[in-house]
C-alpha atoms as a PDB file:
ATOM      1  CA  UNK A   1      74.446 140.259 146.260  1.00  0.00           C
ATOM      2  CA  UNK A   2      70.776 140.252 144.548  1.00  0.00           C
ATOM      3  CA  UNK A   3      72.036 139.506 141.208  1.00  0.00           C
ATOM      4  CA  UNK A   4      74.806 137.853 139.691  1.00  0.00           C
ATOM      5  CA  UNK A   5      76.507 138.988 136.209  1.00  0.00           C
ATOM      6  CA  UNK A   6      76.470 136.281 134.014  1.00  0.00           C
ATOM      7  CA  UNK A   7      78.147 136.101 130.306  1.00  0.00           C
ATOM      8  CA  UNK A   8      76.185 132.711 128.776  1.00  0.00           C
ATOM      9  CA  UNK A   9      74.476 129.044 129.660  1.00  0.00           C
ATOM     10  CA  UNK A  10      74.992 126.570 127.722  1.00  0.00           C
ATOM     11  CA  UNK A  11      75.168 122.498 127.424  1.00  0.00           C
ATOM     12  CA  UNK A  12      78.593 121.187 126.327  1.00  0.00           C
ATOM     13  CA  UNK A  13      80.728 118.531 127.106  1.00  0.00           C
ATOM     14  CA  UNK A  14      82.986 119.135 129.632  1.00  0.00           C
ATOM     15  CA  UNK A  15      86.899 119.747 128.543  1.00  0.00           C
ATOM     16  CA  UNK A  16      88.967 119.561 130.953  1.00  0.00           C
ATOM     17  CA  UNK A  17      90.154 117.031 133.983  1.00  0.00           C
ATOM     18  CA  UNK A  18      88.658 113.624 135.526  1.00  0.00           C
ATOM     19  CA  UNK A  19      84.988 114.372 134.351  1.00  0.00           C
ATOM     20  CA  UNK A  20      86.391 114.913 130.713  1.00  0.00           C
ATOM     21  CA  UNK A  21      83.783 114.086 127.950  1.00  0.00           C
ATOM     22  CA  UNK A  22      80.831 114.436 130.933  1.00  0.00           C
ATOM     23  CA  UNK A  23      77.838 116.375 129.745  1.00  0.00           C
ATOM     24  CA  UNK A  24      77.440 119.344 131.253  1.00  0.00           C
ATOM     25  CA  UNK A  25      75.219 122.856 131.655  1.00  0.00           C
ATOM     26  CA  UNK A  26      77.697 125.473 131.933  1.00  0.00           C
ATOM     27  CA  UNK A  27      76.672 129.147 133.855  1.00  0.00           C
ATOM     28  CA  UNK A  28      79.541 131.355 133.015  1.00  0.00           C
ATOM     29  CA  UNK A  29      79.996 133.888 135.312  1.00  0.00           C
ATOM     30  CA  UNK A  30      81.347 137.059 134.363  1.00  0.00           C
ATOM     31  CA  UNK A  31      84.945 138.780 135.674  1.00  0.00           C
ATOM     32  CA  UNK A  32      88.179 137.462 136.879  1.00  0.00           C
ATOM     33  CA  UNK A  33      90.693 138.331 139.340  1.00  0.00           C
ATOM     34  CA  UNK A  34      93.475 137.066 137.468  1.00  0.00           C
ATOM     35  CA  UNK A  35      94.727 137.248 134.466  1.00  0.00           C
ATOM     36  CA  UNK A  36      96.792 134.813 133.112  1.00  0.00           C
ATOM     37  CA  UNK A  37      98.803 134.674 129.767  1.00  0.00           C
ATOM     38  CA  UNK A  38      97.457 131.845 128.508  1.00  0.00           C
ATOM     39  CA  UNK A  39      93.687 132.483 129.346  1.00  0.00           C
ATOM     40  CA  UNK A  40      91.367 131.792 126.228  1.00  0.00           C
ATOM     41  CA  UNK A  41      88.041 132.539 127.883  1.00  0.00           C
ATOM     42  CA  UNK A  42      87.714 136.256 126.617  1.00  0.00           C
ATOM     43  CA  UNK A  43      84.505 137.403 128.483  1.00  0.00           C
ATOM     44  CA  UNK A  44      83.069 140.975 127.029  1.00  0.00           C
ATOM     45  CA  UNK A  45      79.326 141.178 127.567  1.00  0.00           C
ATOM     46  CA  UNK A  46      77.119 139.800 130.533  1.00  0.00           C
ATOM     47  CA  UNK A  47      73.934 139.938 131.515  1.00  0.00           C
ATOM     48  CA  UNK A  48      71.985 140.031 135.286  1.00  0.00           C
ATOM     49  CA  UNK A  49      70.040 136.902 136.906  1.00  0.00           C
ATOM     50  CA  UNK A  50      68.677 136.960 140.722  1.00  0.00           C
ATOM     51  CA  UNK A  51      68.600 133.321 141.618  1.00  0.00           C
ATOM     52  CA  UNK A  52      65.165 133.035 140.643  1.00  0.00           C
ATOM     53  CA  UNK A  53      65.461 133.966 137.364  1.00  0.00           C
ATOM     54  CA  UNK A  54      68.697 131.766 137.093  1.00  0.00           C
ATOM     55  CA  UNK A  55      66.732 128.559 138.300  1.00  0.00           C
ATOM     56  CA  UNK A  56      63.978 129.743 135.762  1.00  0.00           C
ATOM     57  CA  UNK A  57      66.630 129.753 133.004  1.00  0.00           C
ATOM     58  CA  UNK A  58      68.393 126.613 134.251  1.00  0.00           C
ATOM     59  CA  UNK A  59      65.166 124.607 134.496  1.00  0.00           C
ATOM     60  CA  UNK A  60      64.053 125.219 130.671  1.00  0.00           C
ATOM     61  CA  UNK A  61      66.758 123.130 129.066  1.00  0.00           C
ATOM     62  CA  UNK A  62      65.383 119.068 128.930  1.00  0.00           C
ATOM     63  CA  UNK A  63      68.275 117.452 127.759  1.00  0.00           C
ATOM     64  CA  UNK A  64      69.954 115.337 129.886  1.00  0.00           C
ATOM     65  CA  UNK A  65      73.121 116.123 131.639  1.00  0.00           C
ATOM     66  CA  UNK A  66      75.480 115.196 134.565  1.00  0.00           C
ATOM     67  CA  UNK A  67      75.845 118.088 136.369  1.00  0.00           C
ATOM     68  CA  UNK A  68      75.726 121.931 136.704  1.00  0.00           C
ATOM     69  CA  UNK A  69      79.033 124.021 135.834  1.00  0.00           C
ATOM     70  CA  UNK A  70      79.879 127.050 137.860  1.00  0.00           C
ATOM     71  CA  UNK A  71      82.626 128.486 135.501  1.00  0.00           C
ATOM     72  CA  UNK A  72      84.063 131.807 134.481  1.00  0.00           C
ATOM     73  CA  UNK A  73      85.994 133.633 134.607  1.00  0.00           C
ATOM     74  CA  UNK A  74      86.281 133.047 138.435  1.00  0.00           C
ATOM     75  CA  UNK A  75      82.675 132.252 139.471  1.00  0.00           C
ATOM     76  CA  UNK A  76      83.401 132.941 143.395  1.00  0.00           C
ATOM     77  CA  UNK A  77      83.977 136.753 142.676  1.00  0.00           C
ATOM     78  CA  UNK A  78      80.461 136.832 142.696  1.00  0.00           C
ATOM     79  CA  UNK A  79      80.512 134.117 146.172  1.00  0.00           C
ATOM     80  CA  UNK A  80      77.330 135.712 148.341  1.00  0.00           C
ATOM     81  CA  UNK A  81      75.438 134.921 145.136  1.00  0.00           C
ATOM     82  CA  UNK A  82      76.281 131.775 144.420  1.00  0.00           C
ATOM     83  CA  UNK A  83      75.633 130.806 148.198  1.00  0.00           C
ATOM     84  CA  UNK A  84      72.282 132.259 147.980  1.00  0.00           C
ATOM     85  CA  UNK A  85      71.599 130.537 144.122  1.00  0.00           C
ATOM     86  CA  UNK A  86      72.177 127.465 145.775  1.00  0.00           C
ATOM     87  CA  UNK A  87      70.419 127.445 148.540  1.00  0.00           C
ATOM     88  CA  UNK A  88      67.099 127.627 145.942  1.00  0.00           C
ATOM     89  CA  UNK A  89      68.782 125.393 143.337  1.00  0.00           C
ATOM     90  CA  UNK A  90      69.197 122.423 145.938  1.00  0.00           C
ATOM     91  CA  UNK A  91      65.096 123.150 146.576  1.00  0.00           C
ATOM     92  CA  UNK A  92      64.395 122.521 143.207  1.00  0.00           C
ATOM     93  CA  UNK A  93      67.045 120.175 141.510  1.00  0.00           C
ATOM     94  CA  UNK A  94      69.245 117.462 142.258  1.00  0.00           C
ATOM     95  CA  UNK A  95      71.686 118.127 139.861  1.00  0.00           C
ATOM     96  CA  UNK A  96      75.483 117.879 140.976  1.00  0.00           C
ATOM     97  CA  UNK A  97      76.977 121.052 141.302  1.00  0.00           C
ATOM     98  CA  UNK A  98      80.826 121.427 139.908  1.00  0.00           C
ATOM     99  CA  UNK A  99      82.302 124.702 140.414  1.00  0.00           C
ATOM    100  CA  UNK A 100      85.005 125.460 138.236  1.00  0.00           C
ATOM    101  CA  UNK A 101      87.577 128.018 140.284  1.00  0.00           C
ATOM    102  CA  UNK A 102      91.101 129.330 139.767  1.00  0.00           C
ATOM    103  CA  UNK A 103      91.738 128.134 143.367  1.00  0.00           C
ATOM    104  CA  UNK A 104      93.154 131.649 144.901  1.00  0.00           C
ATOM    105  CA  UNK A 105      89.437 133.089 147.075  1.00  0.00           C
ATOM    106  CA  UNK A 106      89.744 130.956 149.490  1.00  0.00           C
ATOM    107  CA  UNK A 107      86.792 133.314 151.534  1.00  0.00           C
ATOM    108  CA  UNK A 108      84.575 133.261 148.735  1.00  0.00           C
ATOM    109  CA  UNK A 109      84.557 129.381 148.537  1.00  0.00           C
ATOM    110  CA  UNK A 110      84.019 129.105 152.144  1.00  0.00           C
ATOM    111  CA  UNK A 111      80.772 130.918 151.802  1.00  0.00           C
ATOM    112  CA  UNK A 112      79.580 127.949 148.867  1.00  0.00           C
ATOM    113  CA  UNK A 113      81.039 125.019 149.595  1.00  0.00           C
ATOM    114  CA  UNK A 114      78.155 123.064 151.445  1.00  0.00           C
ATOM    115  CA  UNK A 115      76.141 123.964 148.072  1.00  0.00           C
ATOM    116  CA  UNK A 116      79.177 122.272 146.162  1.00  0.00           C
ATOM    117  CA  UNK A 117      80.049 118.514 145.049  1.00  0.00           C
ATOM    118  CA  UNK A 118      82.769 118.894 143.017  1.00  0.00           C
ATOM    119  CA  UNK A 119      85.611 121.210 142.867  1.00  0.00           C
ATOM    120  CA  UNK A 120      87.738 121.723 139.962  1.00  0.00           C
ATOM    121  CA  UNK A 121      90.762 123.311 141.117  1.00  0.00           C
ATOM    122  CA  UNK A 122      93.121 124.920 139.066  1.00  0.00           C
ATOM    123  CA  UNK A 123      96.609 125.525 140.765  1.00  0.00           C
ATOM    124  CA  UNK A 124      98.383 128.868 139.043  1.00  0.00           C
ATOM    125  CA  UNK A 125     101.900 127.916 138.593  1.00  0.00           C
ATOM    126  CA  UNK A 126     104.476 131.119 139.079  1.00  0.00           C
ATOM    127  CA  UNK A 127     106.302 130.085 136.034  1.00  0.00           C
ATOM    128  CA  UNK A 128     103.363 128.849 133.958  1.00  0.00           C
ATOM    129  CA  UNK A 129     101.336 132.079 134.633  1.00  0.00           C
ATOM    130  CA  UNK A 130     104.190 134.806 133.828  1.00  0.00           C
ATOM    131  CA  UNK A 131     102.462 137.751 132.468  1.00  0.00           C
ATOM    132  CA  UNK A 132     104.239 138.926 128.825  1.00  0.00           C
ATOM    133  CA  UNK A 133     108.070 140.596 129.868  1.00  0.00           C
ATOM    134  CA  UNK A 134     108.441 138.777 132.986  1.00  0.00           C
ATOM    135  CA  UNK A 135     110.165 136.009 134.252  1.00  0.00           C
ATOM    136  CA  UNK A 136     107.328 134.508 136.332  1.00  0.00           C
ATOM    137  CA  UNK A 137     104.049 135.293 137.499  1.00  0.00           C
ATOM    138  CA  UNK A 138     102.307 135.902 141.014  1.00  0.00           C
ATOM    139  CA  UNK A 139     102.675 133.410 142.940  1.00  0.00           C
ATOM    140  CA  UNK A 140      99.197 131.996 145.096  1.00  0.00           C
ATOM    141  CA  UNK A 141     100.861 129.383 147.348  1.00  0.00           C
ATOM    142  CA  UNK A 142      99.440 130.296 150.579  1.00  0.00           C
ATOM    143  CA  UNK A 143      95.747 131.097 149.278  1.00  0.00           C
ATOM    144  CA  UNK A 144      96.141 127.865 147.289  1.00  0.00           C
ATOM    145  CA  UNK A 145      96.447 125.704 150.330  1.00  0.00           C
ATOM    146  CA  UNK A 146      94.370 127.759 152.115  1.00  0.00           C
ATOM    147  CA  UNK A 147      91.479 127.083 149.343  1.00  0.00           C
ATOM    148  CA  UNK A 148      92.656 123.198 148.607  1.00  0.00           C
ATOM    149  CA  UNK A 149      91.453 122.479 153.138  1.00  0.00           C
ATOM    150  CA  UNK A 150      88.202 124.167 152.250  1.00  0.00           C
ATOM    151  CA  UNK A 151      88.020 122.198 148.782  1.00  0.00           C
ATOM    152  CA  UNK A 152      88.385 118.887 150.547  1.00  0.00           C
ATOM    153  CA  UNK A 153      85.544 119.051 152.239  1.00  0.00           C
ATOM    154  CA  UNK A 154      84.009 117.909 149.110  1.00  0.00           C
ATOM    155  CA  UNK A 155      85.276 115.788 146.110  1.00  0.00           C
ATOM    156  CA  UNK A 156      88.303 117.788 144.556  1.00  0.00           C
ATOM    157  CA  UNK A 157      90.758 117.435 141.552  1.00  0.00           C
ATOM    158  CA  UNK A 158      93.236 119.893 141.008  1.00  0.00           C
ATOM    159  CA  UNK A 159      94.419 120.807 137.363  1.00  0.00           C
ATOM    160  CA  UNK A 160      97.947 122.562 136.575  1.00  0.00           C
ATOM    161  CA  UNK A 161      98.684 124.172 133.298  1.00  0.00           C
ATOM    162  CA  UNK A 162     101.912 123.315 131.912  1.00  0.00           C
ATOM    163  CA  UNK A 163     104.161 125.238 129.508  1.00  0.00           C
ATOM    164  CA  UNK A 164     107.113 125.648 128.170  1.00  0.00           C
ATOM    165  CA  UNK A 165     108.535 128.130 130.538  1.00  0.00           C
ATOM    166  CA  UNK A 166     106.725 126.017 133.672  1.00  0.00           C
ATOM    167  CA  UNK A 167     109.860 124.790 136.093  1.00  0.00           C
ATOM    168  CA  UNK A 168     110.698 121.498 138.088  1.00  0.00           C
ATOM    169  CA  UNK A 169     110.643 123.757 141.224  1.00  0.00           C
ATOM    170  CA  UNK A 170     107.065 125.199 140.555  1.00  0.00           C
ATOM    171  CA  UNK A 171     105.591 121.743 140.216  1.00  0.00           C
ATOM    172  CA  UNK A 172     107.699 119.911 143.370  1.00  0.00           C
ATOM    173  CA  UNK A 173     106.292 123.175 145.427  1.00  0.00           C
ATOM    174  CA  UNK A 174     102.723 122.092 144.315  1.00  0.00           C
ATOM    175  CA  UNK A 175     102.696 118.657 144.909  1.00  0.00           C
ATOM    176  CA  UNK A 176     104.300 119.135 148.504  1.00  0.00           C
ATOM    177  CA  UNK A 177     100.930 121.689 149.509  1.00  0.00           C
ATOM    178  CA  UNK A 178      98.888 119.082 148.357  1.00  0.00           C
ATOM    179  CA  UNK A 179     100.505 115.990 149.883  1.00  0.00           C
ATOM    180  CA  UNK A 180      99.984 117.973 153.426  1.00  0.00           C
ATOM    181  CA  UNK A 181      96.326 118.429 152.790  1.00  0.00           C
ATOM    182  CA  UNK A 182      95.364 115.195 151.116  1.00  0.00           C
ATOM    183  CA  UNK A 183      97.860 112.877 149.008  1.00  0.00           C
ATOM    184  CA  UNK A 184      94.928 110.992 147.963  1.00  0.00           C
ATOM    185  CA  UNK A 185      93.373 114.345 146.093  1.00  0.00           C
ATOM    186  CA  UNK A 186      94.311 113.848 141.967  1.00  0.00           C
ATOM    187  CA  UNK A 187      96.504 115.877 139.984  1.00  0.00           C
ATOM    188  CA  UNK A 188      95.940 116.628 136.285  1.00  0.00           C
ATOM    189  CA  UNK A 189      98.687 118.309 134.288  1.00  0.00           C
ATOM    190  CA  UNK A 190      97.097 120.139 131.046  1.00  0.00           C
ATOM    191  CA  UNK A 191      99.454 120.792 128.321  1.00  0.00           C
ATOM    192  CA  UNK A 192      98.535 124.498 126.925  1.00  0.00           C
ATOM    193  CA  UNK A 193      96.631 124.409 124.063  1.00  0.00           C
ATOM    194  CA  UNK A 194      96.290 128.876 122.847  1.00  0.00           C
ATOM    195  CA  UNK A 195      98.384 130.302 120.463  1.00  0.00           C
ATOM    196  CA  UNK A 196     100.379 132.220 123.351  1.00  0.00           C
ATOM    197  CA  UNK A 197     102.539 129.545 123.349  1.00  0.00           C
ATOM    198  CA  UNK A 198     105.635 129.445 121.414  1.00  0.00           C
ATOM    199  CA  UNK A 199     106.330 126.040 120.134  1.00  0.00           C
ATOM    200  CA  UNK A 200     105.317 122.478 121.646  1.00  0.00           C
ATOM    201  CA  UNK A 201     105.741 121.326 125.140  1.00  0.00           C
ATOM    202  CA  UNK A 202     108.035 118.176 124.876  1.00  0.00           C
ATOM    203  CA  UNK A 203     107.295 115.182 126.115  1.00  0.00           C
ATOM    204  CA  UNK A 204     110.373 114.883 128.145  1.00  0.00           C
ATOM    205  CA  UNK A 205     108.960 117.972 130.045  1.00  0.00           C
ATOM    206  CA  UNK A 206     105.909 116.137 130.577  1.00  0.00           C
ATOM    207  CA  UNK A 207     107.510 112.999 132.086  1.00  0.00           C
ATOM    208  CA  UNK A 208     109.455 114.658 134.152  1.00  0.00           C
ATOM    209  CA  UNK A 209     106.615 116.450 136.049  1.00  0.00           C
ATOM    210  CA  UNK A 210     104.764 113.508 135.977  1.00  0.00           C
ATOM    211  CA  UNK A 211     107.303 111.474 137.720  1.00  0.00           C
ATOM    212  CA  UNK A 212     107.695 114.209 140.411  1.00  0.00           C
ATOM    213  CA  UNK A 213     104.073 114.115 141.339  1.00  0.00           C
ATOM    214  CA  UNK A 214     103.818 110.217 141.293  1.00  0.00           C
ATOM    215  CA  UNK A 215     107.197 109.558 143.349  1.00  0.00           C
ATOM    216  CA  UNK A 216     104.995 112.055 146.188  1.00  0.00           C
ATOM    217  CA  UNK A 217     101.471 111.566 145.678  1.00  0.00           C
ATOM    218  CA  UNK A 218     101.163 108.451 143.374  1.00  0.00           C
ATOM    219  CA  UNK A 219      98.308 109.858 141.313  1.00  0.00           C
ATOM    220  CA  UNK A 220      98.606 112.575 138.328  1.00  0.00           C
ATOM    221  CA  UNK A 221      97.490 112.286 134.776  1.00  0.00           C
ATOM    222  CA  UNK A 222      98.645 114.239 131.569  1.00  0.00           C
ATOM    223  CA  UNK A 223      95.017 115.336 130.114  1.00  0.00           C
ATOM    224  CA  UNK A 224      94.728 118.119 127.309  1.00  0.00           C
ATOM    225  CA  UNK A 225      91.799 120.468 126.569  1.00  0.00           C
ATOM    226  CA  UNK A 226      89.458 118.174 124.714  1.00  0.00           C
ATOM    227  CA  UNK A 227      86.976 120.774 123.765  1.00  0.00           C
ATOM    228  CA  UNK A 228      89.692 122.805 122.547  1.00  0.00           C
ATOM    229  CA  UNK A 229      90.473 120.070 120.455  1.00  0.00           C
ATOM    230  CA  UNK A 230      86.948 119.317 119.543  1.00  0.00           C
ATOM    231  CA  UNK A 231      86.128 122.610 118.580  1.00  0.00           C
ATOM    232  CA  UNK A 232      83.553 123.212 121.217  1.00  0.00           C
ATOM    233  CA  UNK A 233      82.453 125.601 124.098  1.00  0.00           C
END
């Protein structure tokens, strides 16, 4: 792929997980192969970069920042570009990359992932993701795991959404695909935060899957969308 479809770049802080409040450049890549009911990144224009002209773009903003975003949508939809941005971008910058992924192309990430430093991970619970009139959503456990062995080549956190209608069950299944790949690998539960949600998550809820993923992995934190709250990108 010669050029990539891209919706914005930006600086921000990012929002979300163990880098929370890090200073960022953002390159949102356009399209998504899910779509989940509580996704708040509503993506309707783009426009087309070759690597070049990305690392032309990226290089004109002086501020300083921590690392370089991969985000989306889902950023490995467009994978043989990314591979090939990166092979330039390492030439030129020294920049961490963090990719930002819904966790399910498992192929894609194979084809980036010595380009990558950090993978944000987010695991799509069945009962978190339930499209509007069902009872749960598609379920990714198998690419999941297959994506989380790639993903640990590198530093990795995985984030889980959490709502009202996500289940015990959904959350023990979780913790036990990560425990076989790499107990060690952090877990960060993120309260919803859109308006698709119909009254607050309790914090009994909350406990409870914490105290699931500590009793098997010993490490999980209950982290909500700062920029959401914030009021930023």
């Amino acid at each position: 792929m010669r050029k990539a479809k891209i919706s914005e770049i930006f600086l921000s802080l990012q929002g979300e997980g163990v880098y929370i409040g890090v200073p960022q450049l953002f390159v949102r890549f356009y399209g998504c192969n899910l779509s989940c009911v509580f996704c708040d990144t509503k993506i309707n224009s783009f426009g087309t970069f070759t690597a070049d002209a990305l690392i032309s773009k990226i290089l004109e903003y002086r501020k300083p920042y921590h690392s370089l975003s991969l985000t989306g949508g889902e950023p490995l939809l467009q994978a043989d570009f990314i591979g090939n941005f990166l092979s330039k971008y390492k030439k030129f910058y020294r920049k961490p990359v963090y990719l930002e992924t819904n966790g399910t192309l498992w192929r894609g990430l194979s084809k980036v992932i010595n380009g990558v430093d950090i993978v944000a991970m987010d695991f799509k619970l069945p009962s978190s993701t339930r499209p509007p009139g069902r009872s749960r959503g598609a379920a990714f456990w198998r690419e999941h795991e297959k994506f989380l062995r790639i993903a640990a080549e590198k530093k990795v956190f995985v984030k889980a959404v959490i709502t009202r209608k996500t289940d015990s069950g959904d959350i023990l299944k979780m913790t036990k695909i990560i425990k076989r790949v790499n107990p060690r690998i952090p877990i960060i539960l993120q309260p919803v935060t859109t308006p698709f949600e119909d009254g607050r998550i309790t914090d009994k809820s909350l406990a409870r899957f914490k105290g699931i993923l500590e009793k098997s992995t010993g490490r999980s934190e209950v982290i909500p969308q700062l920029h959401k709250m914030m009021g930023i990108k």
